[in-house]
Each structure stands twice: as structure tokens, then as C-alpha cells.
Protein backbone atom coordinates (compact mmCIF):
# COMPACT_ATOMS: atom_id res chain seq x y z
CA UNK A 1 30.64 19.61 -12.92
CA UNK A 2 30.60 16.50 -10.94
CA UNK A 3 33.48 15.81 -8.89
CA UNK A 4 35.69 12.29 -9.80
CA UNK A 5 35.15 11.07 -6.85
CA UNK A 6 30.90 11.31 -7.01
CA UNK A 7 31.46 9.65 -10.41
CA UNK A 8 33.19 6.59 -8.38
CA UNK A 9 30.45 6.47 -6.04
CA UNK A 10 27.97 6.56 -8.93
CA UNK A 11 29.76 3.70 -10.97
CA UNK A 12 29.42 1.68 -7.88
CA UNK A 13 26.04 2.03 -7.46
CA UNK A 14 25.06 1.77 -11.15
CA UNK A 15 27.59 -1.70 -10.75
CA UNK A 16 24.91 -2.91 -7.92
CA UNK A 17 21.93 -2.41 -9.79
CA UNK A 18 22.81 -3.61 -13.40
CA UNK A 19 25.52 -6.51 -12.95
CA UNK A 20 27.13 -6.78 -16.24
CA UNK A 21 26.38 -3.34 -17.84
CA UNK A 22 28.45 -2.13 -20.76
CA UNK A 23 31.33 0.03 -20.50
CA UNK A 24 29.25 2.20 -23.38
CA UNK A 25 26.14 2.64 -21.21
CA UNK A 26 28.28 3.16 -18.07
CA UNK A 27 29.94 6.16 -20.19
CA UNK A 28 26.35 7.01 -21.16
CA UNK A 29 25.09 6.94 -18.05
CA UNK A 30 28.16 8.85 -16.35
CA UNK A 31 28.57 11.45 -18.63
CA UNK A 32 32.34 10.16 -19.34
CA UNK A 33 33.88 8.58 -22.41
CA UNK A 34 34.85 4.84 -21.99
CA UNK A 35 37.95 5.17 -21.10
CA UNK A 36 37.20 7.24 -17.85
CA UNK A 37 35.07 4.47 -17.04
CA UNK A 38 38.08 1.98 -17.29
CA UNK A 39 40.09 4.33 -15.24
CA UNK A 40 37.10 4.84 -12.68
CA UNK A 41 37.06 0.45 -12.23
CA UNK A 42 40.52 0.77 -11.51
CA UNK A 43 40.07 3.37 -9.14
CA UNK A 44 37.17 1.26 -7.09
CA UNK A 45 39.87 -2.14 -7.30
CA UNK A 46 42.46 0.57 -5.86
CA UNK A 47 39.79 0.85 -2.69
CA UNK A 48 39.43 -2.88 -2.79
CA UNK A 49 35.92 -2.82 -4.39
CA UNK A 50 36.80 -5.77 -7.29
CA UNK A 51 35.28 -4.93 -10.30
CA UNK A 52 35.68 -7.48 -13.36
CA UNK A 53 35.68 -6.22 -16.88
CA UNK A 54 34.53 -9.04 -19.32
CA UNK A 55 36.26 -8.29 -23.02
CA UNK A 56 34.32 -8.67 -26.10
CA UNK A 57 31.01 -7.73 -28.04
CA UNK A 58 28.56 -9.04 -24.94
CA UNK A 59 31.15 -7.95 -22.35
CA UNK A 60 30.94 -5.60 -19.01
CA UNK A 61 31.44 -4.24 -15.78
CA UNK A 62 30.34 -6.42 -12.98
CA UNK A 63 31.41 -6.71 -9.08
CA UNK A 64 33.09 -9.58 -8.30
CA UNK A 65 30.30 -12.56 -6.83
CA UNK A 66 30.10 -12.99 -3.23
CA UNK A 67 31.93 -9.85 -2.39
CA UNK A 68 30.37 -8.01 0.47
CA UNK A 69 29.55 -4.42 -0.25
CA UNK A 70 30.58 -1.33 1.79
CA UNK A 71 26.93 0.34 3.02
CA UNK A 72 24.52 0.72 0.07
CA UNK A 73 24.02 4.10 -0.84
CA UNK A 74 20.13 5.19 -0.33
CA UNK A 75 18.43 8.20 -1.63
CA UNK A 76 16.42 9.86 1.17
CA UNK A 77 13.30 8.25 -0.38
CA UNK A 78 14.80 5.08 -0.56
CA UNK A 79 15.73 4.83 3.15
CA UNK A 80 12.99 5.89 4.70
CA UNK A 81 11.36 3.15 2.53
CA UNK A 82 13.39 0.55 3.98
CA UNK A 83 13.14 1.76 7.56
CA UNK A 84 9.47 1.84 7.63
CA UNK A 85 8.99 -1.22 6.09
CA UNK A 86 11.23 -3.01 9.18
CA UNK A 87 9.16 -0.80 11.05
CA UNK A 88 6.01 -2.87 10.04
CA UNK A 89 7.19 -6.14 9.08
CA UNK A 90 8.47 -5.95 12.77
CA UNK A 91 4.72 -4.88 14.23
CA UNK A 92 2.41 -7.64 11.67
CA UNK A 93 5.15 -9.98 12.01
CA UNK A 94 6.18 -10.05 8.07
CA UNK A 95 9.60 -9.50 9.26
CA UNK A 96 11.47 -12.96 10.18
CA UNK A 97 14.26 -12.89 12.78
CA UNK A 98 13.90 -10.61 15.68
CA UNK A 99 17.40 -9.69 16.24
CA UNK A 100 18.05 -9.48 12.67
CA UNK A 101 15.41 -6.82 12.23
CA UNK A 102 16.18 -4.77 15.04
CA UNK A 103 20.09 -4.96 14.49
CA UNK A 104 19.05 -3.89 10.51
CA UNK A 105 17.08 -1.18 11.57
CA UNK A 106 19.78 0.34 14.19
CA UNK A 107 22.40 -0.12 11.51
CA UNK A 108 20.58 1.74 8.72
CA UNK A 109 19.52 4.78 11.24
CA UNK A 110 23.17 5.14 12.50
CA UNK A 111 24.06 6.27 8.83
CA UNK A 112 21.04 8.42 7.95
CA UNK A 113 21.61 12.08 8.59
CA UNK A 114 20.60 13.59 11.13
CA UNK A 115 17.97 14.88 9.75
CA UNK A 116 16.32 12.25 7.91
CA UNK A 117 16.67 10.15 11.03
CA UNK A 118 14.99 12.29 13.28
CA UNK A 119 11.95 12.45 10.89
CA UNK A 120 11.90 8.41 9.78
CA UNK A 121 12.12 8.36 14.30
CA UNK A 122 9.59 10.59 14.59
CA UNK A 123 7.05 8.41 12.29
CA UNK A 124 7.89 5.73 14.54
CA UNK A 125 7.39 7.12 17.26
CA UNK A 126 4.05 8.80 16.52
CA UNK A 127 1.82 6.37 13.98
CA UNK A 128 -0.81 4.92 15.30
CA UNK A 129 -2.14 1.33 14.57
CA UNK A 130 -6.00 0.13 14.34
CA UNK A 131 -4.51 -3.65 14.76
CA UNK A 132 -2.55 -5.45 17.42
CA UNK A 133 0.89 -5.96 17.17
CA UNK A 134 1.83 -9.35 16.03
CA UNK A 135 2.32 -12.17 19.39
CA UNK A 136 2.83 -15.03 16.40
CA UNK A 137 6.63 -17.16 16.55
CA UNK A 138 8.59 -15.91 13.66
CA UNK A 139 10.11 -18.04 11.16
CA UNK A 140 14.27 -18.15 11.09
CA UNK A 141 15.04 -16.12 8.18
CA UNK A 142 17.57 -19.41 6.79
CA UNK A 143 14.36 -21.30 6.76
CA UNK A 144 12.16 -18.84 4.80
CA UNK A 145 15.16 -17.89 2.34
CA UNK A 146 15.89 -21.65 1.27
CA UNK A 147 12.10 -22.88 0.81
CA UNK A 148 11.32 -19.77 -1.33
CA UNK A 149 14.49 -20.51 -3.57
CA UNK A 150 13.48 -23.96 -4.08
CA UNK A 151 9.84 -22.75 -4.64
CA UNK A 152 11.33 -20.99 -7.17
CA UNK A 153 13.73 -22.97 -8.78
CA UNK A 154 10.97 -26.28 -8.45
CA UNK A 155 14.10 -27.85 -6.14
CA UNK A 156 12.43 -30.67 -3.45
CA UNK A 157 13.18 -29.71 0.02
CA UNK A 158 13.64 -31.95 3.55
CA UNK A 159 11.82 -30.10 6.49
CA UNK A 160 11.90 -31.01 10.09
CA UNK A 161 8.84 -30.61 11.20
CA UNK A 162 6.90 -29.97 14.64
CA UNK A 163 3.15 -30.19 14.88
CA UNK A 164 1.46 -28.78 16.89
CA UNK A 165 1.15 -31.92 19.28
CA UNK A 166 5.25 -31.49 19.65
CA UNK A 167 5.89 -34.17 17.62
CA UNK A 168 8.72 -34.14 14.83
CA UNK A 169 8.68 -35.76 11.62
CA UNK A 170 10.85 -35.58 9.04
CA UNK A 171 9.48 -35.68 5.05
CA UNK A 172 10.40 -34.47 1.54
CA UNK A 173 8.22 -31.68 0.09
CA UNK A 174 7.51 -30.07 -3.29
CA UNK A 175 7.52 -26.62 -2.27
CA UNK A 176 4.63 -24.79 -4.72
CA UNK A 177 4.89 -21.16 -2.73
CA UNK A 178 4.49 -19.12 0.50
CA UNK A 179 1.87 -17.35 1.82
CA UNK A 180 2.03 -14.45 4.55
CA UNK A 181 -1.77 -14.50 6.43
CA UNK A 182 -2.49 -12.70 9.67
CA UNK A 183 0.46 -12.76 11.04
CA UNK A 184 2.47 -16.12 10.34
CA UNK A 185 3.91 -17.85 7.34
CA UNK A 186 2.85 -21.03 5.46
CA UNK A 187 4.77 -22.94 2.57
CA UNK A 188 2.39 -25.21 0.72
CA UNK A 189 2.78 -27.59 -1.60
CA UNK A 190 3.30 -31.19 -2.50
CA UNK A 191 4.21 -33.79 0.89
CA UNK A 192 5.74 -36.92 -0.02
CA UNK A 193 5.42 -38.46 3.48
CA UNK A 194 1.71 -37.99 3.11
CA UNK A 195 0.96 -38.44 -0.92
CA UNK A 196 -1.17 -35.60 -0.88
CA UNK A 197 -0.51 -31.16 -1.00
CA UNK A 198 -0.37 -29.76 3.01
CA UNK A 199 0.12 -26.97 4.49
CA UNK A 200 3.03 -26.40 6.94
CA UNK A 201 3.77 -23.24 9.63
CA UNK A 202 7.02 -21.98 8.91
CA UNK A 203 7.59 -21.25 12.31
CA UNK A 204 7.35 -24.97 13.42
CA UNK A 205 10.07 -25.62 10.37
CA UNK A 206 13.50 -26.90 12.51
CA UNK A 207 15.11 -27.21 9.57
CA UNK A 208 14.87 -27.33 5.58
CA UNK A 209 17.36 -28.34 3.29
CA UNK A 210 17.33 -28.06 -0.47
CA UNK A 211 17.85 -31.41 -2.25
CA UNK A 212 19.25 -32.11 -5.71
CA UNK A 213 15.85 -33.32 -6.67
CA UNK A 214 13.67 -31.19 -9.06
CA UNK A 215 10.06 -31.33 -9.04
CA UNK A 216 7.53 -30.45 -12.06
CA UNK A 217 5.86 -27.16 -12.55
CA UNK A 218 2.05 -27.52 -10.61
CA UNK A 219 0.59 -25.33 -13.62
CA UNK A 220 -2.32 -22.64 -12.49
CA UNK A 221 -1.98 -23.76 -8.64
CA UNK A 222 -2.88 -20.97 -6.59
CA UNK A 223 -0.71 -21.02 -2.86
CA UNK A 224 -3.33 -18.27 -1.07
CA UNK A 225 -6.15 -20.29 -2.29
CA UNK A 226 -4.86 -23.54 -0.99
CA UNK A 227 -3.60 -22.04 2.10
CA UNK A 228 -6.77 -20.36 3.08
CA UNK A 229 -8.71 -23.91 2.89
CA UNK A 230 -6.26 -25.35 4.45
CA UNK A 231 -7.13 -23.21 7.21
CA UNK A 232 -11.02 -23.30 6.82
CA UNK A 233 -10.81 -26.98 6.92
CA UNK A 234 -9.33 -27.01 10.42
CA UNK A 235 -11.04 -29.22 12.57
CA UNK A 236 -13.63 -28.08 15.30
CA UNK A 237 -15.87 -29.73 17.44
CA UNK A 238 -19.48 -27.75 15.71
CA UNK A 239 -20.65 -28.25 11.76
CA UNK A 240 -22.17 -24.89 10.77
CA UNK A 241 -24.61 -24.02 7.94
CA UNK A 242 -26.25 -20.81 7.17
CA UNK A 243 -27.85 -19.22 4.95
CA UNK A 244 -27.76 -15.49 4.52
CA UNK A 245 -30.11 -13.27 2.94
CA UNK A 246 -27.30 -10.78 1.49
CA UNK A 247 -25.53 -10.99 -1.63
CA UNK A 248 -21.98 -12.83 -2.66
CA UNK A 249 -20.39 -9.83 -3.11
CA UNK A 250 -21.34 -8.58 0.14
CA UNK A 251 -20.70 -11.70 2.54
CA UNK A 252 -16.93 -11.39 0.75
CA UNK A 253 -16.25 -8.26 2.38
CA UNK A 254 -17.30 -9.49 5.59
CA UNK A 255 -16.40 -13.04 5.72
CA UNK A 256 -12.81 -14.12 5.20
CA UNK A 257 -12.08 -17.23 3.41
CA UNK A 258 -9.91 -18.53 6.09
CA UNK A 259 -13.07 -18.97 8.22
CA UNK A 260 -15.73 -20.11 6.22
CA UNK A 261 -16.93 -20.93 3.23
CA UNK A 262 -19.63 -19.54 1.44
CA UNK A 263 -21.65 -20.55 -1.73
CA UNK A 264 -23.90 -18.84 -4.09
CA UNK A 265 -28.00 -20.19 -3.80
CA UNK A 266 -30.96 -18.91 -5.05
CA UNK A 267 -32.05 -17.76 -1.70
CA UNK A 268 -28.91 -15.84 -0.93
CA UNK A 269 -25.34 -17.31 0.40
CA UNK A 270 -24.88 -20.13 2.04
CA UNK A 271 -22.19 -20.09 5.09
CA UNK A 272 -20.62 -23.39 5.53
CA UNK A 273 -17.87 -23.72 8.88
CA UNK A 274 -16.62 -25.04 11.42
CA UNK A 275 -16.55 -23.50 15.03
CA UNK A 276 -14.93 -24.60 18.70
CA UNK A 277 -17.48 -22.16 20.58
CA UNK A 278 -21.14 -21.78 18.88
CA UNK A 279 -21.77 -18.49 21.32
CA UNK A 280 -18.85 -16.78 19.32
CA UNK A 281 -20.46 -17.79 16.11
CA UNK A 282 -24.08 -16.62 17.15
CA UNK A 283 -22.07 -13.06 18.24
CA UNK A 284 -20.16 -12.92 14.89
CA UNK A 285 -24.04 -13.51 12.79
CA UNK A 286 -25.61 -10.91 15.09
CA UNK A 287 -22.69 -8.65 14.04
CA UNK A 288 -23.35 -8.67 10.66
CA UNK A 289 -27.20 -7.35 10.33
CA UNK A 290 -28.45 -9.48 7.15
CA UNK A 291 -31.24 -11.89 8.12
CA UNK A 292 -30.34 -15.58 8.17
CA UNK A 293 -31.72 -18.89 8.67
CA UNK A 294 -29.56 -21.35 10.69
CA UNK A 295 -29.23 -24.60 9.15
CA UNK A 296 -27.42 -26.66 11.54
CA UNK A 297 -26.51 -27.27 14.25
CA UNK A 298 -29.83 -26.87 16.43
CA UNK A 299 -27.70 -25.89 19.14
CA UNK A 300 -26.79 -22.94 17.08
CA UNK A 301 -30.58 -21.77 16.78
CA UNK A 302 -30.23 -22.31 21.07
CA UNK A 303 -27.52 -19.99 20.93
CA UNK A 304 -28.80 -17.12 19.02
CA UNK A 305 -32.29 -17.22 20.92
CA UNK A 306 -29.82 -16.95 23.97
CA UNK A 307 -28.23 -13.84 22.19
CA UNK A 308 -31.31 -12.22 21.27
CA UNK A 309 -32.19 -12.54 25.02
CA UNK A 310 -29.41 -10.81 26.68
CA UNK A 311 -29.78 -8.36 24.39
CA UNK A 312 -33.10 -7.50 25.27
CA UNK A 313 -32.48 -7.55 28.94
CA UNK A 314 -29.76 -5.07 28.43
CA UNK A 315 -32.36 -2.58 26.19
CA UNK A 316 -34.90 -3.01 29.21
CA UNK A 317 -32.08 -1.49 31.74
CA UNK A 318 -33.52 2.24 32.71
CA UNK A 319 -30.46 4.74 33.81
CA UNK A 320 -29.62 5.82 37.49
């Protein structure tokens, strides 16, 4: 049989999860009549956990709002869950707030066994990663909390903003939702300064602050989709089109939307972009082993003959 006190613990944890819960499914649940369950509540208020006990058919159990919980109580499962995932927010930069991860992290391995910890330590220390670790700013954890409230809630938001020139603005924006992309974090929606949907780095968010202002729903508007030609349309100094000889499906899998764009034809998929250095672009075509037919720039053709070049010089080369 359960000891009282596991019961306690048990009621507490049942109060986190389902705020509100009846006093007949806590029973349930417990294995207790009603009455133990009463006397249990009292027993938490007696440790100064506040519990409040709503009376009537829709009545039950709920902690007190805004009262800080003693340490949540994991399941082994549960914490190395929560461990590993600051483990890799921390290394792709999903996490926000350096010192809030790492202080996190220390305070949930100082109260895993010893056993558990030494295992969830040894994962960390061994695993292996095929990417680099993230170098990206992170957001302040204030400033991603409040804009994906309001995002939620359709609640108009002021943001300080820095572009990336260092200049600061201040504007009013409809938040619509947040996208995480290699590495950093983007809010996107509807900017009153400029009339039109942007895209804005979190990171370069000083400040945002909810206003009392609500904003209508934007229907079927998709935040990755808008984010990632945001990002497609940044400006370079080189127009690109090609056309590849491979199918849709294929150039997908290869060619992220943040980078180009690409377009069904009738000859195969047409790669539309923008690029700072054309040699990088002549590499990145080389890399991918369908035929293709530049389109523009000329320069581009230049480049690839340059390419092709090199690359024969270096088959030519006889070993020592």
C-alpha cells in the first residue's frame, strides 16, 4: 500500500497537470475516497503549498495562481527529456538566454540521482554532431515569451528595433507567428510603420511590449513560408536563372527554399536567386550532378567554364 505521504506528493503533481480537477477524479485517480483527498489539500496548505477547493457541481482542486512551485517532480524519462533538449537547444541555438540555459540545466542535474545523472552526463559528453554548433546572437527569452503570447492572443506589439545598419526604429506590429531557421529566430507578421508584412530577427528586438490593441485573425497565412521568402528575397549584387534538367521533387531535397526559388517547366526546374559571389554558386551547381543550362548572368557561364577548368587541371596531376 502506498504510503500517505507518496499520496501527497502524487496529489501535487496530479494538481500541476490538471488545474481544476474534481475532488471525485482526484479520489479516482488516488485510490482514496473524497474525503482523504480533502484531508490530503489540507495537508499540502499545512507545508505551505495553497491549494483552493472551489464548492459546487463544476468545482475543484487547483493551486493557488502565481504561486511558485517547490522542484517539479520528473520521472526518469521525463528528465532526461528535459536535459537533453537544453542540451541541444543550447548547441542549434533553439534555446534563448545563455545563462538561463546553463543555470536550468545545472539546477535540474543537481537533483537527478546519481545515477540518472551520470548517464544523461555521459550522453553529453559522448554524442557526436554532423553540424556546427550554433555562433548566431540569441534572443532574450522576455522578448520571445511576450511576442509569441501576443501571436497568440492576436494582441499588437511595440518592438525596438535594430537593423542591421545599427539603426533603431521604433513601430507597431501585428505579430502572425515565429519561426526557428538555422539557427536564429524570426517573428513575422503585419508592420504598421511600413504598411506592408516583414520579417524581423528576434535577436535585434531591444524591446517588445504588448499593447491593448487586438489585431484580426490573418486566415491560412503560413509564418515558415513567409519567412523563408523573406529570406530568398534578400538582396545581392548577381540575378541568377537556371534551369535544371532534374525533377521538382528532386531539386526540393537539395535546394532549400531560403536560397532560391525554383519553378516547375516543361524542360525541367527552373532555379531563380540571388547570389553575392557567382564562384560559390558555380561550386554549389557542380555539386549537384544534374545537367543545367545557365540562363543569366553570362558571368555565371564565365564562372562555371572557370570551374570546369580547375577541375581538369587537378585530374591531369600524376602522383609522386
Amino acid at each position: 500500500m502506498p504510503h500517505p505521504v507518496t499520496r501527497v506528493l502524487a496529489l501535487l503533481e496530479l494538481l500541476q497537470a490538471h488545474p481544476g480537477v474534481t475532488g471525485a477524479e482526484l479520489a479516482r485517480r488516488l485510490g482514496v475516497d473524497e474525503r482523504t483527498v480533502r484531508r490530503y489539500a489540507l495537508r499540502l496548505a499545512e507545508l505551505g503549498v495553497p491549494v483552493e477547493a472551489e464548492r459546487g457541481r463544476y468545482g475543484g482542486y487547483r493551486l493557488l495562481p502565481g504561486f511558485k512551485l517547490p522542484p517539479l517532480m520528473f520521472t526518469e524519462d521525463e528528465a532526461a527529456a528535459v536535459v537533453l533538449g537544453l542540451l541541444a537547444g543550447r548547441r542549434t541555438g533553439l534555446a534563448v538566454g545563455e545563462s538561463a540555459t546553463a543555470s536550468a540545466l545545472a539546477k535540474i542535474q543537481r537533483v537527478l540521482p546519481a545515477g540518472l545523472r551520470e548517464r544523461v552526463a555521459a550522453v553529453g559528453d559522448t554524442v557526436g554532431h554532423t553540424g556546427r554548433p550554433a555562433r548566431t546572437p540569441s534572443p532574450a527569452a522576455d522578448t520571445l515569451l511576450t511576442l509569441a503570447s501576443a501571436a497568440r492572443r492576436r494582441r499588437r506589439v511595440r518592438l525596438r528595433y535594430r537593423s542591421w545598419r545599427g539603426e533603431d526604429t521604433e513601430r507597431d506590429l501585428d505579430p502572425y507567428g515565429l519561426v526557428f531557421h538555422s539557427g536564429r529566430w524570426y517573428v513575422t507578421g503585419f508592420d504598421r510603420l511600413r504598411e506592408q508584412v516583414r520579417t524581423f530577427r528576434l535577436d535585434r528586438v531591444a524591446a517588445a511590449r504588448a499593447l491593448d490593441e487586438t489585431f484580426p485573425d490573418p486566415g491560412e497565412f503560413d509564418p515558415v513560408a513567409q519567412v523563408m521568402g523573406s529570406l530568398a528575397s534578400v538582396p545581392y549584387r548577381h540575378e541568377v536563372r537556371v534551369l535544371l534538367e532534374t525533377t521538382m521533387e528532386e531539386a526540393g531535397r537539395r535546394l532549400p527554399p531560403s536560397v532560391v526559388t525554383l519553378t516547375e517547366t516543361d524542360g525541367g526546374v527552373l532555379v531563380t536567386g540571388r547570389a553575392e559571389r557567382l564562384e560559390g554558386m558555380a561550386v554549389m551547381l557542380a555539386g549537384l550532378g544534374w545537367p543545367f543550362t545557365v540562363l543569366a548572368p553570362d558571368a555565371l557561364k564565365d564562372e562555371v567554364a572557370a570551374l570546369a577548368a580547375r577541375l581538369a587541371s587537378y585530374a591531369a596531376r600524376s602522383g609522386a
